[in-house]
Every structure is written in structure tokens, then in C-alpha cells.
PDB file of N, CA and C in Angstrom:
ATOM      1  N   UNK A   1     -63.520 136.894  62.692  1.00  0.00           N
ATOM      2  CA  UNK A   1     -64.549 136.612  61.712  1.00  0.00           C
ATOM      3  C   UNK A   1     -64.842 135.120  61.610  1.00  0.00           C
ATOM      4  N   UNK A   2     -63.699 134.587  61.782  1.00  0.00           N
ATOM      5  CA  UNK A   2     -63.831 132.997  61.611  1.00  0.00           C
ATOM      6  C   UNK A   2     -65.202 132.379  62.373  1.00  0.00           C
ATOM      7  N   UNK A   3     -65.083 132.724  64.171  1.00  0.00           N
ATOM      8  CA  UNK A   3     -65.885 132.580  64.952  1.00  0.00           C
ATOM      9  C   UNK A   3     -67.467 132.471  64.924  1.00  0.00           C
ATOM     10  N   UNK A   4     -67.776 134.272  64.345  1.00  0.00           N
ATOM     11  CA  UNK A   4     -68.778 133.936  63.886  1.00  0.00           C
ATOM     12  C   UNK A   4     -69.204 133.034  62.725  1.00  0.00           C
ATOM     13  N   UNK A   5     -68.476 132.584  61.963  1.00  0.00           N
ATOM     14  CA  UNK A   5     -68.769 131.538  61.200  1.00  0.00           C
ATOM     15  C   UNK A   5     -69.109 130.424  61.408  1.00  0.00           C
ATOM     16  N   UNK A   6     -68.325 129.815  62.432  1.00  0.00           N
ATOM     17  CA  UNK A   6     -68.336 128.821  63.409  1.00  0.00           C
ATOM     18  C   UNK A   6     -69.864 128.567  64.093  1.00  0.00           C
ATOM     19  N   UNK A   7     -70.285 129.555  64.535  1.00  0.00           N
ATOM     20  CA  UNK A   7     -71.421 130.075  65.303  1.00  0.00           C
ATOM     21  C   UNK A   7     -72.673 129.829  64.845  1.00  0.00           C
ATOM     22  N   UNK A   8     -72.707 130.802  63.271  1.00  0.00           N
ATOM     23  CA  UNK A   8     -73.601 130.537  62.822  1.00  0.00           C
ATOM     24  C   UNK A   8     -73.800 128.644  61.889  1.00  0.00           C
ATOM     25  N   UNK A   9     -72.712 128.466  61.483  1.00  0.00           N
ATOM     26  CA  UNK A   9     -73.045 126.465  61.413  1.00  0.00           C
ATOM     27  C   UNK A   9     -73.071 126.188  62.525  1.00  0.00           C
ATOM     28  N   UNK A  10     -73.223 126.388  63.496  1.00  0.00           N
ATOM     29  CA  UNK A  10     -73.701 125.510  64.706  1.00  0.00           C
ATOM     30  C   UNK A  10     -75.441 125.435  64.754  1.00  0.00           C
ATOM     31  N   UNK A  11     -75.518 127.180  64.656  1.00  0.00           N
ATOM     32  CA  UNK A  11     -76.708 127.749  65.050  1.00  0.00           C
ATOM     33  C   UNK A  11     -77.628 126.567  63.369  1.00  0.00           C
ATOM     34  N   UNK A  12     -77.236 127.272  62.139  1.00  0.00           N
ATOM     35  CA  UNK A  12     -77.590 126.218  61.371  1.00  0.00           C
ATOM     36  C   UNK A  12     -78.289 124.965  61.458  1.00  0.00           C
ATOM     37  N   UNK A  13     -77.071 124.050  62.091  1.00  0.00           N
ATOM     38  CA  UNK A  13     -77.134 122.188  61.974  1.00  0.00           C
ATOM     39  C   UNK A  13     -78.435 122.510  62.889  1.00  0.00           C
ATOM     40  N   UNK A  14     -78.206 123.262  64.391  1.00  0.00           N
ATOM     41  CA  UNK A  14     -79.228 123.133  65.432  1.00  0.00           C
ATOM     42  C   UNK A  14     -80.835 123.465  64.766  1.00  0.00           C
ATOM     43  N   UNK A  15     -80.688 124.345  63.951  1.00  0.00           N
ATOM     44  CA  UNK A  15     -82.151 124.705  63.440  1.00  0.00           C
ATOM     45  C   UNK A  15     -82.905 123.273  62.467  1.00  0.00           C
ATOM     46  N   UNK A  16     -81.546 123.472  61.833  1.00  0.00           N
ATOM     47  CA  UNK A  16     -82.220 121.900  60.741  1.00  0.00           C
ATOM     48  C   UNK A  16     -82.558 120.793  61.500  1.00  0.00           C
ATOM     49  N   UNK A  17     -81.850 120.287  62.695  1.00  0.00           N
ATOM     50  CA  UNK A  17     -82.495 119.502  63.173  1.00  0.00           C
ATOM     51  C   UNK A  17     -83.594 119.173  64.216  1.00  0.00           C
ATOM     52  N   UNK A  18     -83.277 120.553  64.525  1.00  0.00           N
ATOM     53  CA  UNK A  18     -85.052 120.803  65.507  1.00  0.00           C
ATOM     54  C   UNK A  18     -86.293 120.661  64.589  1.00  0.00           C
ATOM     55  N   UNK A  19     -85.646 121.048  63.088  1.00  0.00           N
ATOM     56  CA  UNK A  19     -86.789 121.546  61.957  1.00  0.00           C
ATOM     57  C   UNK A  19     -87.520 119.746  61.785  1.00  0.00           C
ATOM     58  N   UNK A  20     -86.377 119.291  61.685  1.00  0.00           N
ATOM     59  CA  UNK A  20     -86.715 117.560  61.123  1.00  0.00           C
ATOM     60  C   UNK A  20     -87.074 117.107  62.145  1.00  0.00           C
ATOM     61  N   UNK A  21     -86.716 116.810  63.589  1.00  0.00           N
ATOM     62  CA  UNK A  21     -87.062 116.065  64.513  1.00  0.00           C
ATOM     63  C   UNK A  21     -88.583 116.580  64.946  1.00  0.00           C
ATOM     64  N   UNK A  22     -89.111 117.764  64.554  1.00  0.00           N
ATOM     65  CA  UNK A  22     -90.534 118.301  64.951  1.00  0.00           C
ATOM     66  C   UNK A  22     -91.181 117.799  63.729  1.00  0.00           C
ATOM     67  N   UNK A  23     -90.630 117.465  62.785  1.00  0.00           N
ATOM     68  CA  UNK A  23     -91.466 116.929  61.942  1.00  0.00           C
ATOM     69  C   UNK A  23     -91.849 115.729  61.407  1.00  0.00           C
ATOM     70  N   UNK A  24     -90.917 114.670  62.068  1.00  0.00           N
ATOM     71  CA  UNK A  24     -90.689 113.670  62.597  1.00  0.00           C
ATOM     72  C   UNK A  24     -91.943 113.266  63.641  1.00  0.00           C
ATOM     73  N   UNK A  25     -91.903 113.775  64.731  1.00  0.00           N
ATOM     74  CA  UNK A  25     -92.871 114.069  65.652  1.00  0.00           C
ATOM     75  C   UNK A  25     -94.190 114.036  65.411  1.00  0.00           C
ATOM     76  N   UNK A  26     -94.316 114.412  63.971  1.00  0.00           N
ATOM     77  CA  UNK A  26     -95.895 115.016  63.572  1.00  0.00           C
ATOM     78  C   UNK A  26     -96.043 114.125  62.447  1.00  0.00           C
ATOM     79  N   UNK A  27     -95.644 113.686  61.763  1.00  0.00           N
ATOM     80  CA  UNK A  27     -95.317 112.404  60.308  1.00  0.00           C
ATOM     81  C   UNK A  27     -94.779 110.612  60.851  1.00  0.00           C
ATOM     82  N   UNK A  28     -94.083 110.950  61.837  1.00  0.00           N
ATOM     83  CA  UNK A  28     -93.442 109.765  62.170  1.00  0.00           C
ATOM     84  C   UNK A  28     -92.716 109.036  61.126  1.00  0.00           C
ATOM     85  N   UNK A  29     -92.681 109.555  59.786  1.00  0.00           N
ATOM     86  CA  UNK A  29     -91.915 108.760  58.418  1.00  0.00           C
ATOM     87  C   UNK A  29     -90.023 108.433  59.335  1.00  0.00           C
ATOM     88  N   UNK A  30     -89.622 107.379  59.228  1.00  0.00           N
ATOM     89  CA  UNK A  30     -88.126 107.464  59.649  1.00  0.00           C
ATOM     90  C   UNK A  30     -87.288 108.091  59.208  1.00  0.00           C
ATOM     91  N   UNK A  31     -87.502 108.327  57.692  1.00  0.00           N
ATOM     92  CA  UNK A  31     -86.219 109.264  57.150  1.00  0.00           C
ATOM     93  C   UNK A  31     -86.001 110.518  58.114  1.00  0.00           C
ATOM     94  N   UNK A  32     -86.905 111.430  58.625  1.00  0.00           N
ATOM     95  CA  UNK A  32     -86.879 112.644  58.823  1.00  0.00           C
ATOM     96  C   UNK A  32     -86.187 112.236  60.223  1.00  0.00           C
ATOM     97  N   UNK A  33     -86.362 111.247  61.206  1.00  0.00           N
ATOM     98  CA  UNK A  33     -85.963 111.084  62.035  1.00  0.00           C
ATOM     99  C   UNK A  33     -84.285 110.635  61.796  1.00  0.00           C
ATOM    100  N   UNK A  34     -83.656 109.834  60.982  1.00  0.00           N
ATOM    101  CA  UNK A  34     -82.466 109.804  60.932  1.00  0.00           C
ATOM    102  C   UNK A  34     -81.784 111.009  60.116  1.00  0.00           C
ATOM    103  N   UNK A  35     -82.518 111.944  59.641  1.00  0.00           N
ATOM    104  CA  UNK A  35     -81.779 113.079  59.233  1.00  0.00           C
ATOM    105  C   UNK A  35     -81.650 114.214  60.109  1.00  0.00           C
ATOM    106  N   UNK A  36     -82.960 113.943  60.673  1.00  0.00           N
ATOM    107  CA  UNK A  36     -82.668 115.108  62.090  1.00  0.00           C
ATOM    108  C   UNK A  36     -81.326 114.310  63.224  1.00  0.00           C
ATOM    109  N   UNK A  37     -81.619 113.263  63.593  1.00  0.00           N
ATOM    110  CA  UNK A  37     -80.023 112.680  64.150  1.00  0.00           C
ATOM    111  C   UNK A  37     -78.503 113.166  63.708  1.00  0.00           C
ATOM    112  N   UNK A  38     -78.720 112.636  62.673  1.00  0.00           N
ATOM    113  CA  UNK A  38     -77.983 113.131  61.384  1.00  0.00           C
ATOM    114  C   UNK A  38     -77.359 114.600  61.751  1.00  0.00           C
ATOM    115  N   UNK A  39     -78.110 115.371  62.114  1.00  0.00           N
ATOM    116  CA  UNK A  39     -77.911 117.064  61.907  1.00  0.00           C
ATOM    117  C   UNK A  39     -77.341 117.457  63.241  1.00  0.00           C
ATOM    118  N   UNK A  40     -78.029 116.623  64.509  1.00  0.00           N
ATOM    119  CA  UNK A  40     -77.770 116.664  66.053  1.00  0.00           C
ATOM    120  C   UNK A  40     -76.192 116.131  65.752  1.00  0.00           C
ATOM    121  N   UNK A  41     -75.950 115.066  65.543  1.00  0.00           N
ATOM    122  CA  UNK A  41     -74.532 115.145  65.469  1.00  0.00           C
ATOM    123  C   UNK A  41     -73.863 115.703  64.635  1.00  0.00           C
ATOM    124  N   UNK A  42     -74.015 116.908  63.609  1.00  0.00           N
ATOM    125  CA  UNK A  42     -73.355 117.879  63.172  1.00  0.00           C
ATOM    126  C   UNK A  42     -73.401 118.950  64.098  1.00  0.00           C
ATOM    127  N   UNK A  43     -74.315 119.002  64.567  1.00  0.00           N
ATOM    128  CA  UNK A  43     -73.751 120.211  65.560  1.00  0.00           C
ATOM    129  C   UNK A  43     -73.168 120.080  66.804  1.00  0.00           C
ATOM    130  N   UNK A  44     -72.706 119.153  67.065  1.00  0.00           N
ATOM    131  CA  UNK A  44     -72.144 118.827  67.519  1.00  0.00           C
ATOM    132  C   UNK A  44     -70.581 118.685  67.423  1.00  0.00           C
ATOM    133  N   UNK A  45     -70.584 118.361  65.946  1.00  0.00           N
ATOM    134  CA  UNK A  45     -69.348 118.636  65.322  1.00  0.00           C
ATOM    135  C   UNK A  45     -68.973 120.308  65.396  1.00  0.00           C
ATOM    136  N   UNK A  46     -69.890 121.015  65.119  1.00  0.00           N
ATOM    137  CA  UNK A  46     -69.855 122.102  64.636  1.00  0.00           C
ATOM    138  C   UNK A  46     -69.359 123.320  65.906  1.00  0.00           C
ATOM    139  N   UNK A  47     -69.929 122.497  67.111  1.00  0.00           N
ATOM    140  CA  UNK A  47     -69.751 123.070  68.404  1.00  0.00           C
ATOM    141  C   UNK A  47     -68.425 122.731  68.904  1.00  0.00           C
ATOM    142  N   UNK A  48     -68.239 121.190  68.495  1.00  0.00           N
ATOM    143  CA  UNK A  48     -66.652 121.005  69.144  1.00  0.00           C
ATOM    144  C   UNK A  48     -65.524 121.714  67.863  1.00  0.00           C
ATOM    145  N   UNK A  49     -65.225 121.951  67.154  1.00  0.00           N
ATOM    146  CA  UNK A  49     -64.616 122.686  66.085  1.00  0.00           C
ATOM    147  C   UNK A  49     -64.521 124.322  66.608  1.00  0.00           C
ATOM    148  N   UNK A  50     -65.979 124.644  67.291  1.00  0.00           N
ATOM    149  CA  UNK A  50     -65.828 126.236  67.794  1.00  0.00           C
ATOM    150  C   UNK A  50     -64.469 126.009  69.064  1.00  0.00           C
ATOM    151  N   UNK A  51     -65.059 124.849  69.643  1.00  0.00           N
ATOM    152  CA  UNK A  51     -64.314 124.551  71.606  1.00  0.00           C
ATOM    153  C   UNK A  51     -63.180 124.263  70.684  1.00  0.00           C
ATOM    154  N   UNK A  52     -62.520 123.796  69.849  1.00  0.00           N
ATOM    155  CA  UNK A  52     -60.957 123.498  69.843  1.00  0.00           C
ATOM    156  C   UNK A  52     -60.274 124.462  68.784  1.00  0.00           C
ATOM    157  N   UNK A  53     -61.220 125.240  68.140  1.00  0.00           N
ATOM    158  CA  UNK A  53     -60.250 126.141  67.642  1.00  0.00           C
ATOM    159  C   UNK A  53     -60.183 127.950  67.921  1.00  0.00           C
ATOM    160  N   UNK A  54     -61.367 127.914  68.677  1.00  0.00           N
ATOM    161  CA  UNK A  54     -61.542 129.197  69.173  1.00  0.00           C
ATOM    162  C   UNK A  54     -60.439 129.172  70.957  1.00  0.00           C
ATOM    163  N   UNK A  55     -61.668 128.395  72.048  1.00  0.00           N
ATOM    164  CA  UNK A  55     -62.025 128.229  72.915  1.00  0.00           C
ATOM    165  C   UNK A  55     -60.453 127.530  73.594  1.00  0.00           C
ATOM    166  N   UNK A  56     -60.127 126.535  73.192  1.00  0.00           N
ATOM    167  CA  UNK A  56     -58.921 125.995  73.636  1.00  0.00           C
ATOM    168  C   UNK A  56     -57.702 125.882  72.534  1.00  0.00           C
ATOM    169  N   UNK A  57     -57.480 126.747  71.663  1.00  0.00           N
ATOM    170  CA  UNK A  57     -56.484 126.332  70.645  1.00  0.00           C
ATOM    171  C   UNK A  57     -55.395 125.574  70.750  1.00  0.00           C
ATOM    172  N   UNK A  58     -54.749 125.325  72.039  1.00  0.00           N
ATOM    173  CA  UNK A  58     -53.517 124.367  72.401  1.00  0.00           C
ATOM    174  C   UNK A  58     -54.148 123.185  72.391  1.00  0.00           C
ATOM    175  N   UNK A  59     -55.793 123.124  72.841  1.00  0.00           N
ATOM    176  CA  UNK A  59     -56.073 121.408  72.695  1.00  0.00           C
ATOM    177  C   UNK A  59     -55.987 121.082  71.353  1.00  0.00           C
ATOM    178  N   UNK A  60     -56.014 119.988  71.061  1.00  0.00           N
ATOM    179  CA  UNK A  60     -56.991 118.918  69.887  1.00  0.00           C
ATOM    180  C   UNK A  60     -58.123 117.959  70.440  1.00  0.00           C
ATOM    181  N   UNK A  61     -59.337 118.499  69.879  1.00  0.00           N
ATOM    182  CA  UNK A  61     -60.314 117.786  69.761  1.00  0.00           C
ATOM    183  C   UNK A  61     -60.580 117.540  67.900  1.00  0.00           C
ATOM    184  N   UNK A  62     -59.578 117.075  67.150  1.00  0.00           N
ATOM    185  CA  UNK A  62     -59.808 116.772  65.879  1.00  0.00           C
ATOM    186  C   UNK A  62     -60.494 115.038  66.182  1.00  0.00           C
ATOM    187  N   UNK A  63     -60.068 114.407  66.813  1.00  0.00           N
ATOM    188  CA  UNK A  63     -59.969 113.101  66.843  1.00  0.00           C
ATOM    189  C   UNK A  63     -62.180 112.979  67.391  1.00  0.00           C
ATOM    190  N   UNK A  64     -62.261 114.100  68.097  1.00  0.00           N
ATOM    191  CA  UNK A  64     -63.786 113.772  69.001  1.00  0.00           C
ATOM    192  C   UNK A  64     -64.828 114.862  67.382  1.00  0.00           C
ATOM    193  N   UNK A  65     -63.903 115.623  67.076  1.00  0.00           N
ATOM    194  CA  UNK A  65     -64.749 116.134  65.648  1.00  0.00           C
ATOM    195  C   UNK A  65     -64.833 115.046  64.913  1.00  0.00           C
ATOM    196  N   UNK A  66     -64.450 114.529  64.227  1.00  0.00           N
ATOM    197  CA  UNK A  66     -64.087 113.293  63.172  1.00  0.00           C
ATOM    198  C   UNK A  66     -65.307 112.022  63.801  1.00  0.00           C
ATOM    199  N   UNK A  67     -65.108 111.695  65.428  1.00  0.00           N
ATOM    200  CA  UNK A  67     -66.254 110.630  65.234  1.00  0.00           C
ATOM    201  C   UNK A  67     -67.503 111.113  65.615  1.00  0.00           C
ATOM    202  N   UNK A  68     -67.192 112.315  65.049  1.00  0.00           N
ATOM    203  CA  UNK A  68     -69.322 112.925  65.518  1.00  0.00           C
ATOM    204  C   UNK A  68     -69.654 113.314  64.113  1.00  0.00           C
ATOM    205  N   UNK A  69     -68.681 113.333  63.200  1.00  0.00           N
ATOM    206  CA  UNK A  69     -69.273 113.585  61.628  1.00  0.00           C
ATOM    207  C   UNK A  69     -69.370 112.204  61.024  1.00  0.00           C
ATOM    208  N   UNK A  70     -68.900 111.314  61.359  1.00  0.00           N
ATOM    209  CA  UNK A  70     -68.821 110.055  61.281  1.00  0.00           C
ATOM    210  C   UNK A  70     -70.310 108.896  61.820  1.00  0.00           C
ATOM    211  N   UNK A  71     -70.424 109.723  62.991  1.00  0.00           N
ATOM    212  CA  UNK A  71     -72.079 109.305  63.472  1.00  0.00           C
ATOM    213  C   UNK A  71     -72.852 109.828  63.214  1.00  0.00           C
ATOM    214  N   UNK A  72     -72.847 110.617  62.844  1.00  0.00           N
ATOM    215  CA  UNK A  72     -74.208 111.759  61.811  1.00  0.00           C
ATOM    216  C   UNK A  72     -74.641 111.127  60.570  1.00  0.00           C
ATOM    217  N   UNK A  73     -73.024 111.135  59.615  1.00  0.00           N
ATOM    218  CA  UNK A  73     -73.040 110.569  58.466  1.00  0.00           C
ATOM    219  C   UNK A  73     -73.458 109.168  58.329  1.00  0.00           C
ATOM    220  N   UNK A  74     -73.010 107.530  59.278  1.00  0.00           N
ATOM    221  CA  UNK A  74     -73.666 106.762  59.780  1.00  0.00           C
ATOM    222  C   UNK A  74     -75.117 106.374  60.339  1.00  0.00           C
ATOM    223  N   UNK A  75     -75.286 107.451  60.918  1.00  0.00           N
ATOM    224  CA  UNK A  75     -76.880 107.238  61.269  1.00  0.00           C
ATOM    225  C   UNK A  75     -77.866 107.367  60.049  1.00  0.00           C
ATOM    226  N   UNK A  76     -77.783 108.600  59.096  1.00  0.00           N
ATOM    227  CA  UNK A  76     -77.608 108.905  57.830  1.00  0.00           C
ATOM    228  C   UNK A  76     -77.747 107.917  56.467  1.00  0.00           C
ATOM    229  N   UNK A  77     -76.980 107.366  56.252  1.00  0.00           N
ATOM    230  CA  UNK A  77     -76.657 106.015  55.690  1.00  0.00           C
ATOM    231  C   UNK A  77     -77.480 104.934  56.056  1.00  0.00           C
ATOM    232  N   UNK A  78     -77.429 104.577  57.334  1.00  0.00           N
ATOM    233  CA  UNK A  78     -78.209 103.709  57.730  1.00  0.00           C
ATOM    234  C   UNK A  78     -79.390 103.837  57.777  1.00  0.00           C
ATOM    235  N   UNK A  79     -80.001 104.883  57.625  1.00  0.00           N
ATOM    236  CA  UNK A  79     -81.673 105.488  57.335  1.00  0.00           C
ATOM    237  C   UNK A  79     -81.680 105.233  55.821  1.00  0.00           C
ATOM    238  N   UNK A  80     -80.846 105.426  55.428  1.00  0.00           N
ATOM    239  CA  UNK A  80     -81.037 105.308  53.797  1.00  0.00           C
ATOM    240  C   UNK A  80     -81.022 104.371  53.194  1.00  0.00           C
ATOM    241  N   UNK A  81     -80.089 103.246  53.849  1.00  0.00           N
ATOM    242  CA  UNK A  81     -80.120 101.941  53.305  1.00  0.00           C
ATOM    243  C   UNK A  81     -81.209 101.152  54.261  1.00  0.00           C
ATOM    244  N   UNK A  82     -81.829 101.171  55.111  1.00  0.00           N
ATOM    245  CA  UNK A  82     -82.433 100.361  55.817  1.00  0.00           C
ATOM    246  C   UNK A  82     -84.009 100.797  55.945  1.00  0.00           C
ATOM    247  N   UNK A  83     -84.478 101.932  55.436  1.00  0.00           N
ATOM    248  CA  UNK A  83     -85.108 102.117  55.544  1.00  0.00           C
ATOM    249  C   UNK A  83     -85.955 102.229  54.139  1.00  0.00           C
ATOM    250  N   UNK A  84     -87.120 101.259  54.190  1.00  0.00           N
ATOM    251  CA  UNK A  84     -87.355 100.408  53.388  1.00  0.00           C
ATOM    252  C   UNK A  84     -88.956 101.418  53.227  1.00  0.00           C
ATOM    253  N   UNK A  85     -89.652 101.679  54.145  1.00  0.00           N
ATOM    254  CA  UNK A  85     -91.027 102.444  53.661  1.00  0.00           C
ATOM    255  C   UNK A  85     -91.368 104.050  52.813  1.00  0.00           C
TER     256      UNK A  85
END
């Protein structure tokens, strides 16, 4: 059950940020563009979390989860504080 859980926040982050980066595309405002980033590296997170706890359970990829929620959340931040229009 876990799995599909896993699955569907992947499937999730991936939708939200196709949702923002197409709209991005069509607005050009920056926020939408660092939140769709933002979301690309959650699923990313979301995908490596499936690969190390489904897929390879003897590995650890905690250390490669941690700096992709970290660059999401960063890119994130930095749209928020820097972005001034």
C-alpha cells in the first residue's frame, strides 16, 4: 500500500508542475516559474524515496532525497525573496 502512495506523490508533484511551468509559458510572471521548479524537484524527491525504499531497500539514497527537497525549497525561497514584480 505504501507504494502506491509513493506513486501517486510523484504522479502529484509531476502534475503540479507541468500545471505551473505551462502557465508560466503563457503569463511569463516568475513566481509560477520558480514554483513549477520548485515542484520538478519534488518529484524528484518523491521518485528517489519510491527507488530507495521500494526499489533498492538495502541502499540509502536519504542523503540524494534531502538535497532535492532542499533545491525545490531553495529555488522556492529565492522566487519569493527576489522576486520583486
Amino acid at each position: 500500500m505504501a507504494e502506491v502512495v509513493y506513486i501517486l506523490c510523484a504522479l502529484t508533484s509531476a502534475a503540479c508542475a507541468v500545471l505551473l511551468l505551462r502557465a508560466w509559458r503563457r503569463t511569463r510572471m516568475k513566481l509560477l516559474l520558480y514554483s513549477g521548479l520548485c515542484f520538478t524537484a519534488f518529484t524528484v524527491n518523491n521518485v528517489l524515496l519510491f527507488v530507495d525504499l521500494v526499489l533498492i531497500p538495502a541502499g540509502d539514497l536519504s542523503l540524494a532525497r534531502t538535497l532535492a527537497s532542499l533545491v525545490g525549497s531553495g529555488v522556492l525561497l529565492f522566487g519569493l525573496i527576489w522576486d520583486v514584480s
